[in-house]
C-alpha atoms as a PDB file:
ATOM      1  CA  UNK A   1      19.622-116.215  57.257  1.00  0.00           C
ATOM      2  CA  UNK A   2      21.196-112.662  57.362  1.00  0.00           C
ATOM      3  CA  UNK A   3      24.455-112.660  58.932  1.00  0.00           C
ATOM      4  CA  UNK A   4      25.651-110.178  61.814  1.00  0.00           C
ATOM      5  CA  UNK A   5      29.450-110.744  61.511  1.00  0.00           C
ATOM      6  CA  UNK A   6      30.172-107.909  58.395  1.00  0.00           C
ATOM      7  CA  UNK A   7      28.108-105.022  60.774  1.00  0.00           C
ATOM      8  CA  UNK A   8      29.419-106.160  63.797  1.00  0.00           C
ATOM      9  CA  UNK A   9      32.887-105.097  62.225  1.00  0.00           C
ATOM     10  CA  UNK A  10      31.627-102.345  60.658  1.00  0.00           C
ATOM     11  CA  UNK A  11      30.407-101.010  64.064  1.00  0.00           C
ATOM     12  CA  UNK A  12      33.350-102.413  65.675  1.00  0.00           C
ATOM     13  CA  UNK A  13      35.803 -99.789  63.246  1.00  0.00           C
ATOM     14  CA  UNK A  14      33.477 -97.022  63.548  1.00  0.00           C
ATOM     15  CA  UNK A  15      32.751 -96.966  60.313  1.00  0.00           C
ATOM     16  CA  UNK A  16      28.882 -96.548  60.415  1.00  0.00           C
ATOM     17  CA  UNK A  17      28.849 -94.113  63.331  1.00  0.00           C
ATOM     18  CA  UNK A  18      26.289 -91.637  63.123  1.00  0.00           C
ATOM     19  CA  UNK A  19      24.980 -88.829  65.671  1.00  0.00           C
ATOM     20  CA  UNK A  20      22.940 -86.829  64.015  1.00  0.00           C
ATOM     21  CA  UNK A  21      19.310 -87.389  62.298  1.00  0.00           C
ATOM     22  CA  UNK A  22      18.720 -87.128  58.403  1.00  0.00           C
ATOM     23  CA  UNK A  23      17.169 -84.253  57.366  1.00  0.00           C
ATOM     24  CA  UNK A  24      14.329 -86.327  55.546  1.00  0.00           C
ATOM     25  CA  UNK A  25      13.943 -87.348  58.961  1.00  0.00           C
ATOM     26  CA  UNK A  26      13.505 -84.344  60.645  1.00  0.00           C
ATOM     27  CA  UNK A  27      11.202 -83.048  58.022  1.00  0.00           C
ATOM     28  CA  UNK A  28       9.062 -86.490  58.311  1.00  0.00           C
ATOM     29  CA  UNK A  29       8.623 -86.012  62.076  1.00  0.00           C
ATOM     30  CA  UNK A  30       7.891 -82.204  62.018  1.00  0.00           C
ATOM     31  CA  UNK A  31       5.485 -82.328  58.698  1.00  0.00           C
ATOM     32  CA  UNK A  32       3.758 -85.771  60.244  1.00  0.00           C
ATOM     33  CA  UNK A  33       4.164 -86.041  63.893  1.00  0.00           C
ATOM     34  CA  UNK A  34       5.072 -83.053  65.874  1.00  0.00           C
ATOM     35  CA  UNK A  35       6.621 -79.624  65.382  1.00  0.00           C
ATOM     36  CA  UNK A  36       9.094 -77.983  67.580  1.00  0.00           C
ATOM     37  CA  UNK A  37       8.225 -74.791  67.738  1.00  0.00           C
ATOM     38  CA  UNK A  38      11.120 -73.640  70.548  1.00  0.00           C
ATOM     39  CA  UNK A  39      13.779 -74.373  72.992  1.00  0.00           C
ATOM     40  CA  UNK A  40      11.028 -77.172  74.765  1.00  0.00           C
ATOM     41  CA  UNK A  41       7.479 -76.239  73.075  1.00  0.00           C
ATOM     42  CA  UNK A  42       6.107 -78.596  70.560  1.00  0.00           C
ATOM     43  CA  UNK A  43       2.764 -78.689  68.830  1.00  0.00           C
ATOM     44  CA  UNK A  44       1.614 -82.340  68.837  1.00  0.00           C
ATOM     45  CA  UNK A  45       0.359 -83.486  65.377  1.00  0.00           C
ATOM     46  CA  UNK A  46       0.227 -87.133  66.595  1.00  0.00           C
ATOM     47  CA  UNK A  47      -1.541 -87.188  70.035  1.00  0.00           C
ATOM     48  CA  UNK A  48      -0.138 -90.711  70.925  1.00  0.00           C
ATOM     49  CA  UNK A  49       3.402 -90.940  69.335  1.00  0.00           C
ATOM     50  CA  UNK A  50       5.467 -94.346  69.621  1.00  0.00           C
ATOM     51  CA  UNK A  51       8.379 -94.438  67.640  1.00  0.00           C
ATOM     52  CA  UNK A  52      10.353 -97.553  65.873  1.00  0.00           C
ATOM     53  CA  UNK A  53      13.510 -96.892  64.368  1.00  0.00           C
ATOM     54  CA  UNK A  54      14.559 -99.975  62.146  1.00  0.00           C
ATOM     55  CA  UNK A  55      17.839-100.839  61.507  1.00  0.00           C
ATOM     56  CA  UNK A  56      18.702 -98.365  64.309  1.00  0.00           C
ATOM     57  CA  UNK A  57      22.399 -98.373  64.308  1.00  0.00           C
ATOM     58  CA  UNK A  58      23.636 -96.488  67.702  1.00  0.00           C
ATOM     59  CA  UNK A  59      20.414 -95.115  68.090  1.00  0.00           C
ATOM     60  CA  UNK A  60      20.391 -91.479  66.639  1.00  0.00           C
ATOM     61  CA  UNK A  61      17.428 -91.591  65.514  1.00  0.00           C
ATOM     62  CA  UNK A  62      15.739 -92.988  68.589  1.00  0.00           C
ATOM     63  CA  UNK A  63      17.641 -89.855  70.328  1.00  0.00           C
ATOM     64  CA  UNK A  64      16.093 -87.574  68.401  1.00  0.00           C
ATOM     65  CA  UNK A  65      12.349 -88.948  68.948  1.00  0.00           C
ATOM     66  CA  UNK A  66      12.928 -88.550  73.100  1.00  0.00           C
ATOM     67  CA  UNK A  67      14.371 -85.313  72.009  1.00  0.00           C
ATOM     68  CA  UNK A  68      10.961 -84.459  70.587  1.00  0.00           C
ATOM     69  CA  UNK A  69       8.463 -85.498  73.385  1.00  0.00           C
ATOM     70  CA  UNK A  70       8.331 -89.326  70.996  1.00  0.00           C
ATOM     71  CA  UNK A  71       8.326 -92.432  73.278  1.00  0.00           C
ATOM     72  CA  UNK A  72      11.269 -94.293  70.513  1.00  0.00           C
ATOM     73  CA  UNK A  73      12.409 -97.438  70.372  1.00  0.00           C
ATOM     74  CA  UNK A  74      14.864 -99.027  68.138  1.00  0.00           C
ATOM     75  CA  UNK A  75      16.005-102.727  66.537  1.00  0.00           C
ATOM     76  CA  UNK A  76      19.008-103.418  64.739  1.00  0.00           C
ATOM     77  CA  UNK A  77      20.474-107.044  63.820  1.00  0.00           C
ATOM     78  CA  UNK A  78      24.309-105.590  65.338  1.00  0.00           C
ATOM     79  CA  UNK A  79      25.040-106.596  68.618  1.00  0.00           C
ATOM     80  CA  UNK A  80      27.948-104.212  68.248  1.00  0.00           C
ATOM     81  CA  UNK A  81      25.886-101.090  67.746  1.00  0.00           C
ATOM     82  CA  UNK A  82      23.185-101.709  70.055  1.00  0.00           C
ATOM     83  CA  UNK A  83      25.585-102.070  72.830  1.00  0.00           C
ATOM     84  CA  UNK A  84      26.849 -98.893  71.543  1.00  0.00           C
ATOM     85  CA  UNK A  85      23.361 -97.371  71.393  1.00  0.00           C
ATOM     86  CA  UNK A  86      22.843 -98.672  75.493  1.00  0.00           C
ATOM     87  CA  UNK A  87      26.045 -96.995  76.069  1.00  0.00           C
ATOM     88  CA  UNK A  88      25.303 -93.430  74.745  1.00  0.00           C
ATOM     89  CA  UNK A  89      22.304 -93.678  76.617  1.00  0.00           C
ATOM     90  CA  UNK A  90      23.575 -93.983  79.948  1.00  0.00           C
ATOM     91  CA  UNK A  91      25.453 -90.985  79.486  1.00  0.00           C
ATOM     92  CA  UNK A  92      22.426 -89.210  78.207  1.00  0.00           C
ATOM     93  CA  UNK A  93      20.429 -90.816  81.075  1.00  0.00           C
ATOM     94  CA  UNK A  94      17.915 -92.099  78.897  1.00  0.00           C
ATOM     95  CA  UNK A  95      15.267 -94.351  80.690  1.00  0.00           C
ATOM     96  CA  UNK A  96      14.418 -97.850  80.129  1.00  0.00           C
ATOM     97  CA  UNK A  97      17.727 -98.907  77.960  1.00  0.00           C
ATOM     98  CA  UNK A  98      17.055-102.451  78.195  1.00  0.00           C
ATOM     99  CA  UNK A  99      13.806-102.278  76.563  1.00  0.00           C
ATOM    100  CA  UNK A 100      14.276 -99.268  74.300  1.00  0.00           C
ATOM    101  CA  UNK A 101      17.259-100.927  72.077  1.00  0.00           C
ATOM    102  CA  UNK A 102      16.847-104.593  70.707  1.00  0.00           C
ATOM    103  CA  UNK A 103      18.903-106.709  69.167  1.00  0.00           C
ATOM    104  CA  UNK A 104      16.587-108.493  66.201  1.00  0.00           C
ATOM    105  CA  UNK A 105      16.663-109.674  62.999  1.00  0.00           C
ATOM    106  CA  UNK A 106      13.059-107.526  61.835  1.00  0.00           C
ATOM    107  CA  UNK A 107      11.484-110.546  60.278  1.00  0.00           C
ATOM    108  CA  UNK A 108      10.386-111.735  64.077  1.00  0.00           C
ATOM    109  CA  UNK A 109      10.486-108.477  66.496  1.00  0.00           C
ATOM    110  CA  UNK A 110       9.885-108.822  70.438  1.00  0.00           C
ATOM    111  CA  UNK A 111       7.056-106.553  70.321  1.00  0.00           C
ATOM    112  CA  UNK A 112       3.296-107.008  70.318  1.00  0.00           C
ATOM    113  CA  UNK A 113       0.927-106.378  67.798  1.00  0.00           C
ATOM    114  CA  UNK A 114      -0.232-102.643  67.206  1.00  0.00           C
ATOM    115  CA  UNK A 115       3.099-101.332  69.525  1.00  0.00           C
ATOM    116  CA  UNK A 116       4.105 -98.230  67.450  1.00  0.00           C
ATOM    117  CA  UNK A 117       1.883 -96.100  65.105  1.00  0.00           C
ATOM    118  CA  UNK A 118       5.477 -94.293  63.681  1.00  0.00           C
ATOM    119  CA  UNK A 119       8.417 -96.151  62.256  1.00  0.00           C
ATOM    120  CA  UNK A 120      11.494 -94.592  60.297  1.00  0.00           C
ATOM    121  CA  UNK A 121      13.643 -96.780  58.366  1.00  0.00           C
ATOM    122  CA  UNK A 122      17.129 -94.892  56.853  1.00  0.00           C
ATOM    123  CA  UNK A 123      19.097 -96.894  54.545  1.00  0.00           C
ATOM    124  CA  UNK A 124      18.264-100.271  55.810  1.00  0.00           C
ATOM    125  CA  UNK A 125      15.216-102.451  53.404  1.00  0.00           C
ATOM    126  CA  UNK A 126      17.437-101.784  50.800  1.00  0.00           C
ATOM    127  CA  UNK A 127      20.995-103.325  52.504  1.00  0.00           C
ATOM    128  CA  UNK A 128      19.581-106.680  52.475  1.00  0.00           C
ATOM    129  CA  UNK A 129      18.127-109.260  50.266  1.00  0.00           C
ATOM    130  CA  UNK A 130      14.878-108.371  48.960  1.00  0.00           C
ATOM    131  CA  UNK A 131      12.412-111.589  49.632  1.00  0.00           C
ATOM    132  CA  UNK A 132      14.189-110.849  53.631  1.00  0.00           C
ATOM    133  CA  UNK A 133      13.138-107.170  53.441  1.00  0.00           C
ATOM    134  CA  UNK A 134       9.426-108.284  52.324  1.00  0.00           C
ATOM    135  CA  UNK A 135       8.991-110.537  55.190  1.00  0.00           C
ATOM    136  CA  UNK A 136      10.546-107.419  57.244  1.00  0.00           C
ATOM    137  CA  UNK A 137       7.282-105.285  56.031  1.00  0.00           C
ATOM    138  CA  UNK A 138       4.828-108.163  56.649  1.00  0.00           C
ATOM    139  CA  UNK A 139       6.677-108.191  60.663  1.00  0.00           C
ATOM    140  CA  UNK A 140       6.557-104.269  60.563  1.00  0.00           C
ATOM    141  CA  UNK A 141       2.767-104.199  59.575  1.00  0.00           C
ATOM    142  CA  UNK A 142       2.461-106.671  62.769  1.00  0.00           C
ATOM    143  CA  UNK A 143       3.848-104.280  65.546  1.00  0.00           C
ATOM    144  CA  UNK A 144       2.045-101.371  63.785  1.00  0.00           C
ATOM    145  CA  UNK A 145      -1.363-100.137  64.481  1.00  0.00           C
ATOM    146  CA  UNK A 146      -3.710 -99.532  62.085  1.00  0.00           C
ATOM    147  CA  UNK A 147      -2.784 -95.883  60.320  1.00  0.00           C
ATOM    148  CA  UNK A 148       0.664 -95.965  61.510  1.00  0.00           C
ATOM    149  CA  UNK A 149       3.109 -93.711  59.378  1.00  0.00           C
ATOM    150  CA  UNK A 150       6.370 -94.692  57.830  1.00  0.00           C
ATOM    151  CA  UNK A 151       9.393 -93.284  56.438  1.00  0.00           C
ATOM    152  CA  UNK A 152      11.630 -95.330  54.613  1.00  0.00           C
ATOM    153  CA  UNK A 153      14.411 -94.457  51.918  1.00  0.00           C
ATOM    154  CA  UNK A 154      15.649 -96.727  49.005  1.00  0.00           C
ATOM    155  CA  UNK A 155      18.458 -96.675  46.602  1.00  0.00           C
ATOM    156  CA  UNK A 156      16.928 -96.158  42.954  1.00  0.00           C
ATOM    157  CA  UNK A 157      18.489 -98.265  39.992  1.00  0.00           C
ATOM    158  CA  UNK A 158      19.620 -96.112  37.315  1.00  0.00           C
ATOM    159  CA  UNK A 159      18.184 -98.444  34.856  1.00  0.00           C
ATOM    160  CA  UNK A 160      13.913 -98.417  35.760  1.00  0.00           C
ATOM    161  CA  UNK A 161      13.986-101.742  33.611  1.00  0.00           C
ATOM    162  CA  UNK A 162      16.523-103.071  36.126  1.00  0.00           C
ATOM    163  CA  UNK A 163      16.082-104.013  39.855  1.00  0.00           C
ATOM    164  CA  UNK A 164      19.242-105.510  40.574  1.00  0.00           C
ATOM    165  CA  UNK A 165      20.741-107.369  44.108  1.00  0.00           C
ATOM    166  CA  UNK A 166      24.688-107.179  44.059  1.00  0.00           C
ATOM    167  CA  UNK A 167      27.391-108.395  46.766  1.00  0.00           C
ATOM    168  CA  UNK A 168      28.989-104.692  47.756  1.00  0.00           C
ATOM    169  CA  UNK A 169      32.451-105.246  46.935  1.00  0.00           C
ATOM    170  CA  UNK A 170      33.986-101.252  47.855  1.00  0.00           C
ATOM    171  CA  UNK A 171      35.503-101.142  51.801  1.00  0.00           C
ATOM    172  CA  UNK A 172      32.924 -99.706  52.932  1.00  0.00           C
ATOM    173  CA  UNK A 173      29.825-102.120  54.284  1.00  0.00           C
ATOM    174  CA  UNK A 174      32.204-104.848  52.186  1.00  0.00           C
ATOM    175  CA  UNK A 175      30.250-108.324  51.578  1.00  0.00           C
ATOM    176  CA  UNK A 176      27.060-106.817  52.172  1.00  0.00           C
ATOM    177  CA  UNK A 177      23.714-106.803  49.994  1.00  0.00           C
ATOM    178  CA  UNK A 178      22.918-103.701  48.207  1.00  0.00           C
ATOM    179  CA  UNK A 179      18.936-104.337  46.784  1.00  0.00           C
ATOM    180  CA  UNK A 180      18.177-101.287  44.172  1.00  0.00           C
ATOM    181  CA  UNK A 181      15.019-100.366  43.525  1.00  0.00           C
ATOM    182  CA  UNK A 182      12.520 -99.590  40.707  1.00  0.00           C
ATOM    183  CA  UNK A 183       8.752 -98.306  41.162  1.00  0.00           C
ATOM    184  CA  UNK A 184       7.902-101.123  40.278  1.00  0.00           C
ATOM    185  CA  UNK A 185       9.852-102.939  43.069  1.00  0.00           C
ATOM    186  CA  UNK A 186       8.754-100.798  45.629  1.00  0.00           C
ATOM    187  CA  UNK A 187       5.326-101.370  44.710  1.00  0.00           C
ATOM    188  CA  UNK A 188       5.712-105.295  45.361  1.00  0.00           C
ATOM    189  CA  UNK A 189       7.909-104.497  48.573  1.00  0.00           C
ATOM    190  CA  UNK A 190       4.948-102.752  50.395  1.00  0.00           C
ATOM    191  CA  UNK A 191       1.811-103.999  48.438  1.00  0.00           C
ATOM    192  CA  UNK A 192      -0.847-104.904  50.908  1.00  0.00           C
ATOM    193  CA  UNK A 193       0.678-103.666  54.224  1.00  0.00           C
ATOM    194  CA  UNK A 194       1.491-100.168  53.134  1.00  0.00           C
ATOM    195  CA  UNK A 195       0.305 -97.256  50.573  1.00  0.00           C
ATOM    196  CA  UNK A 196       2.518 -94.861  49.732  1.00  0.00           C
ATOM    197  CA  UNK A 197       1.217 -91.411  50.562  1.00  0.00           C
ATOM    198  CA  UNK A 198       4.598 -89.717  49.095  1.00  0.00           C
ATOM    199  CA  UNK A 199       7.409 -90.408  47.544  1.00  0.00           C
ATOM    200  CA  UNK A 200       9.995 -88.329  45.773  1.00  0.00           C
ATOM    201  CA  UNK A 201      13.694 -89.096  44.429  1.00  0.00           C
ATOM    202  CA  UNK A 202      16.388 -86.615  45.595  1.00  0.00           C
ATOM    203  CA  UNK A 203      19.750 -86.621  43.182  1.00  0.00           C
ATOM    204  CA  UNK A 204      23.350 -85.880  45.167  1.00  0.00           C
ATOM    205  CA  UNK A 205      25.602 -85.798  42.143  1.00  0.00           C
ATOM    206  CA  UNK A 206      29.468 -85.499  42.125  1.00  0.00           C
ATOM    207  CA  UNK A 207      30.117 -82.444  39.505  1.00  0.00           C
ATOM    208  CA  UNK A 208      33.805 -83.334  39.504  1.00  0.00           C
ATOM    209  CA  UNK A 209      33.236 -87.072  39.077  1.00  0.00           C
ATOM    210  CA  UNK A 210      30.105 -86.998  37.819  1.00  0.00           C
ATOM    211  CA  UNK A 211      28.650 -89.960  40.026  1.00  0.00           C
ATOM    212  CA  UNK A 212      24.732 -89.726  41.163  1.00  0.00           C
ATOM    213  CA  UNK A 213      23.465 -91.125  44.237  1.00  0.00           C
ATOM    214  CA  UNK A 214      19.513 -91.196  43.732  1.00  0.00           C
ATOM    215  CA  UNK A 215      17.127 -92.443  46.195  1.00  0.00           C
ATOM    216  CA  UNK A 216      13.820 -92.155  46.448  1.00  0.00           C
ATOM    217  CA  UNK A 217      12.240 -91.239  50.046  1.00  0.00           C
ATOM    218  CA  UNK A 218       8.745 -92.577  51.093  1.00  0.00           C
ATOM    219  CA  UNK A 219       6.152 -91.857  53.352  1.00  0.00           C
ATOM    220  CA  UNK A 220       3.689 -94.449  54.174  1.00  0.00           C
ATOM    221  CA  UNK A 221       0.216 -95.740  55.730  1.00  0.00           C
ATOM    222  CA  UNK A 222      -0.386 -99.066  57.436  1.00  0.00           C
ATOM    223  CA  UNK A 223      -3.545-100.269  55.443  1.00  0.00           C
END
């Protein structure tokens, strides 16, 4: 059973408040799904485009897609920050609020079968235990239609031999699960419900500390 109590508070202190999209974001939708061209024109790549964010936070991401002509939806296991995420959108005047955020834990979603044929996932398989991210795939490959793309990012162990699980200890997301991966891992996390199609590892390193941050960025294919 994952527990809501540790990102409630998190939400609850502002700590994991976050308006604007990642960039491998907006390069996923514009290389994959459509590609703002101006102010309001947009060449469809997608014809139908229905969006999932998972793990959705306060919804930026789910912002961004009705920014860019993408019916988006999102589902995060916070109560905290999808009332925040209902909130923003009543000042934005976004439609449908009720429907468009959920509060779920992704290993049984409200949707149907075949819902969205997108779904973009930022920093969230790998912040909890790994056997409750794989039955979060199997759920995902449910409410996905056949084809459906996905973007998902993971944090890469700095040892390849090593795919460790560790309690986060630092104040920040404190008593939560941090899952890092190896190809290897990733491979079992998605086998049979989605092919990778790309995936690259992007470095941020600390010159004056000398810290790395690596994680590798995926783009997927429901099979």
């Amino acid at each position: 059973m994952i527990k809501s109590l540790e990102w409630d508070i998190f939400f609850s202190n502002k700590d994991n408040f976050l308006f604007y999209p990642h960039e491998e974001i907006v390069r996923f939708i514009n290389r994959f799904v459509i590609k703002r061209v101006g102010v309001d024109d947009f060449h469809p790549i997608l014809k139908d485009r229905v969006l999932l964010d998972l793990g959705c936070g306060i919804g930026r991401h789910v912002f961004y897609g009705l920014e860019n002509k993408i019916d988006s939806y999102g589902v995060d296991l916070s109560e905290e920050a999808i009332s925040i995420a209902k909130d923003i959108s009543c000042i934005k005047n976004i439609s449908n609020i009720e429907n468009r955020f959920i509060v779920s834990d992704i290993r049984k979603m409200p949707w149907e079968s075949n819902t969205f044929n997108i779904v973009v996932s930022h920093g969230v398989l790998d912040s909890m235990p790994f056997d409750v991210a794989v039955d979060g795939v199997k759920e995902l490959h449910r409410v996905t239609s056949t084809n459906a793309l996905l973007y998902s990012d993971l944090i890469c162990s700095s040892d390849q031999n090593k795919d460790l699980e560790v309690i986060v200890r630092a104040k920040h997301e404190n008593n939560t699960i941090q899952s890092f991966f190896t190809r290897k891992k990733i491979d079992k996390l998605f086998a049979n419900f989605f092919s990778i199609i790309e995936i690259v590892v992007i470095d941020r390193e600390n010159l004056i500390t000398g810290c790395v941050d690596s994680r590798y960025h995926l783009i997927l294919r429901r099979v």
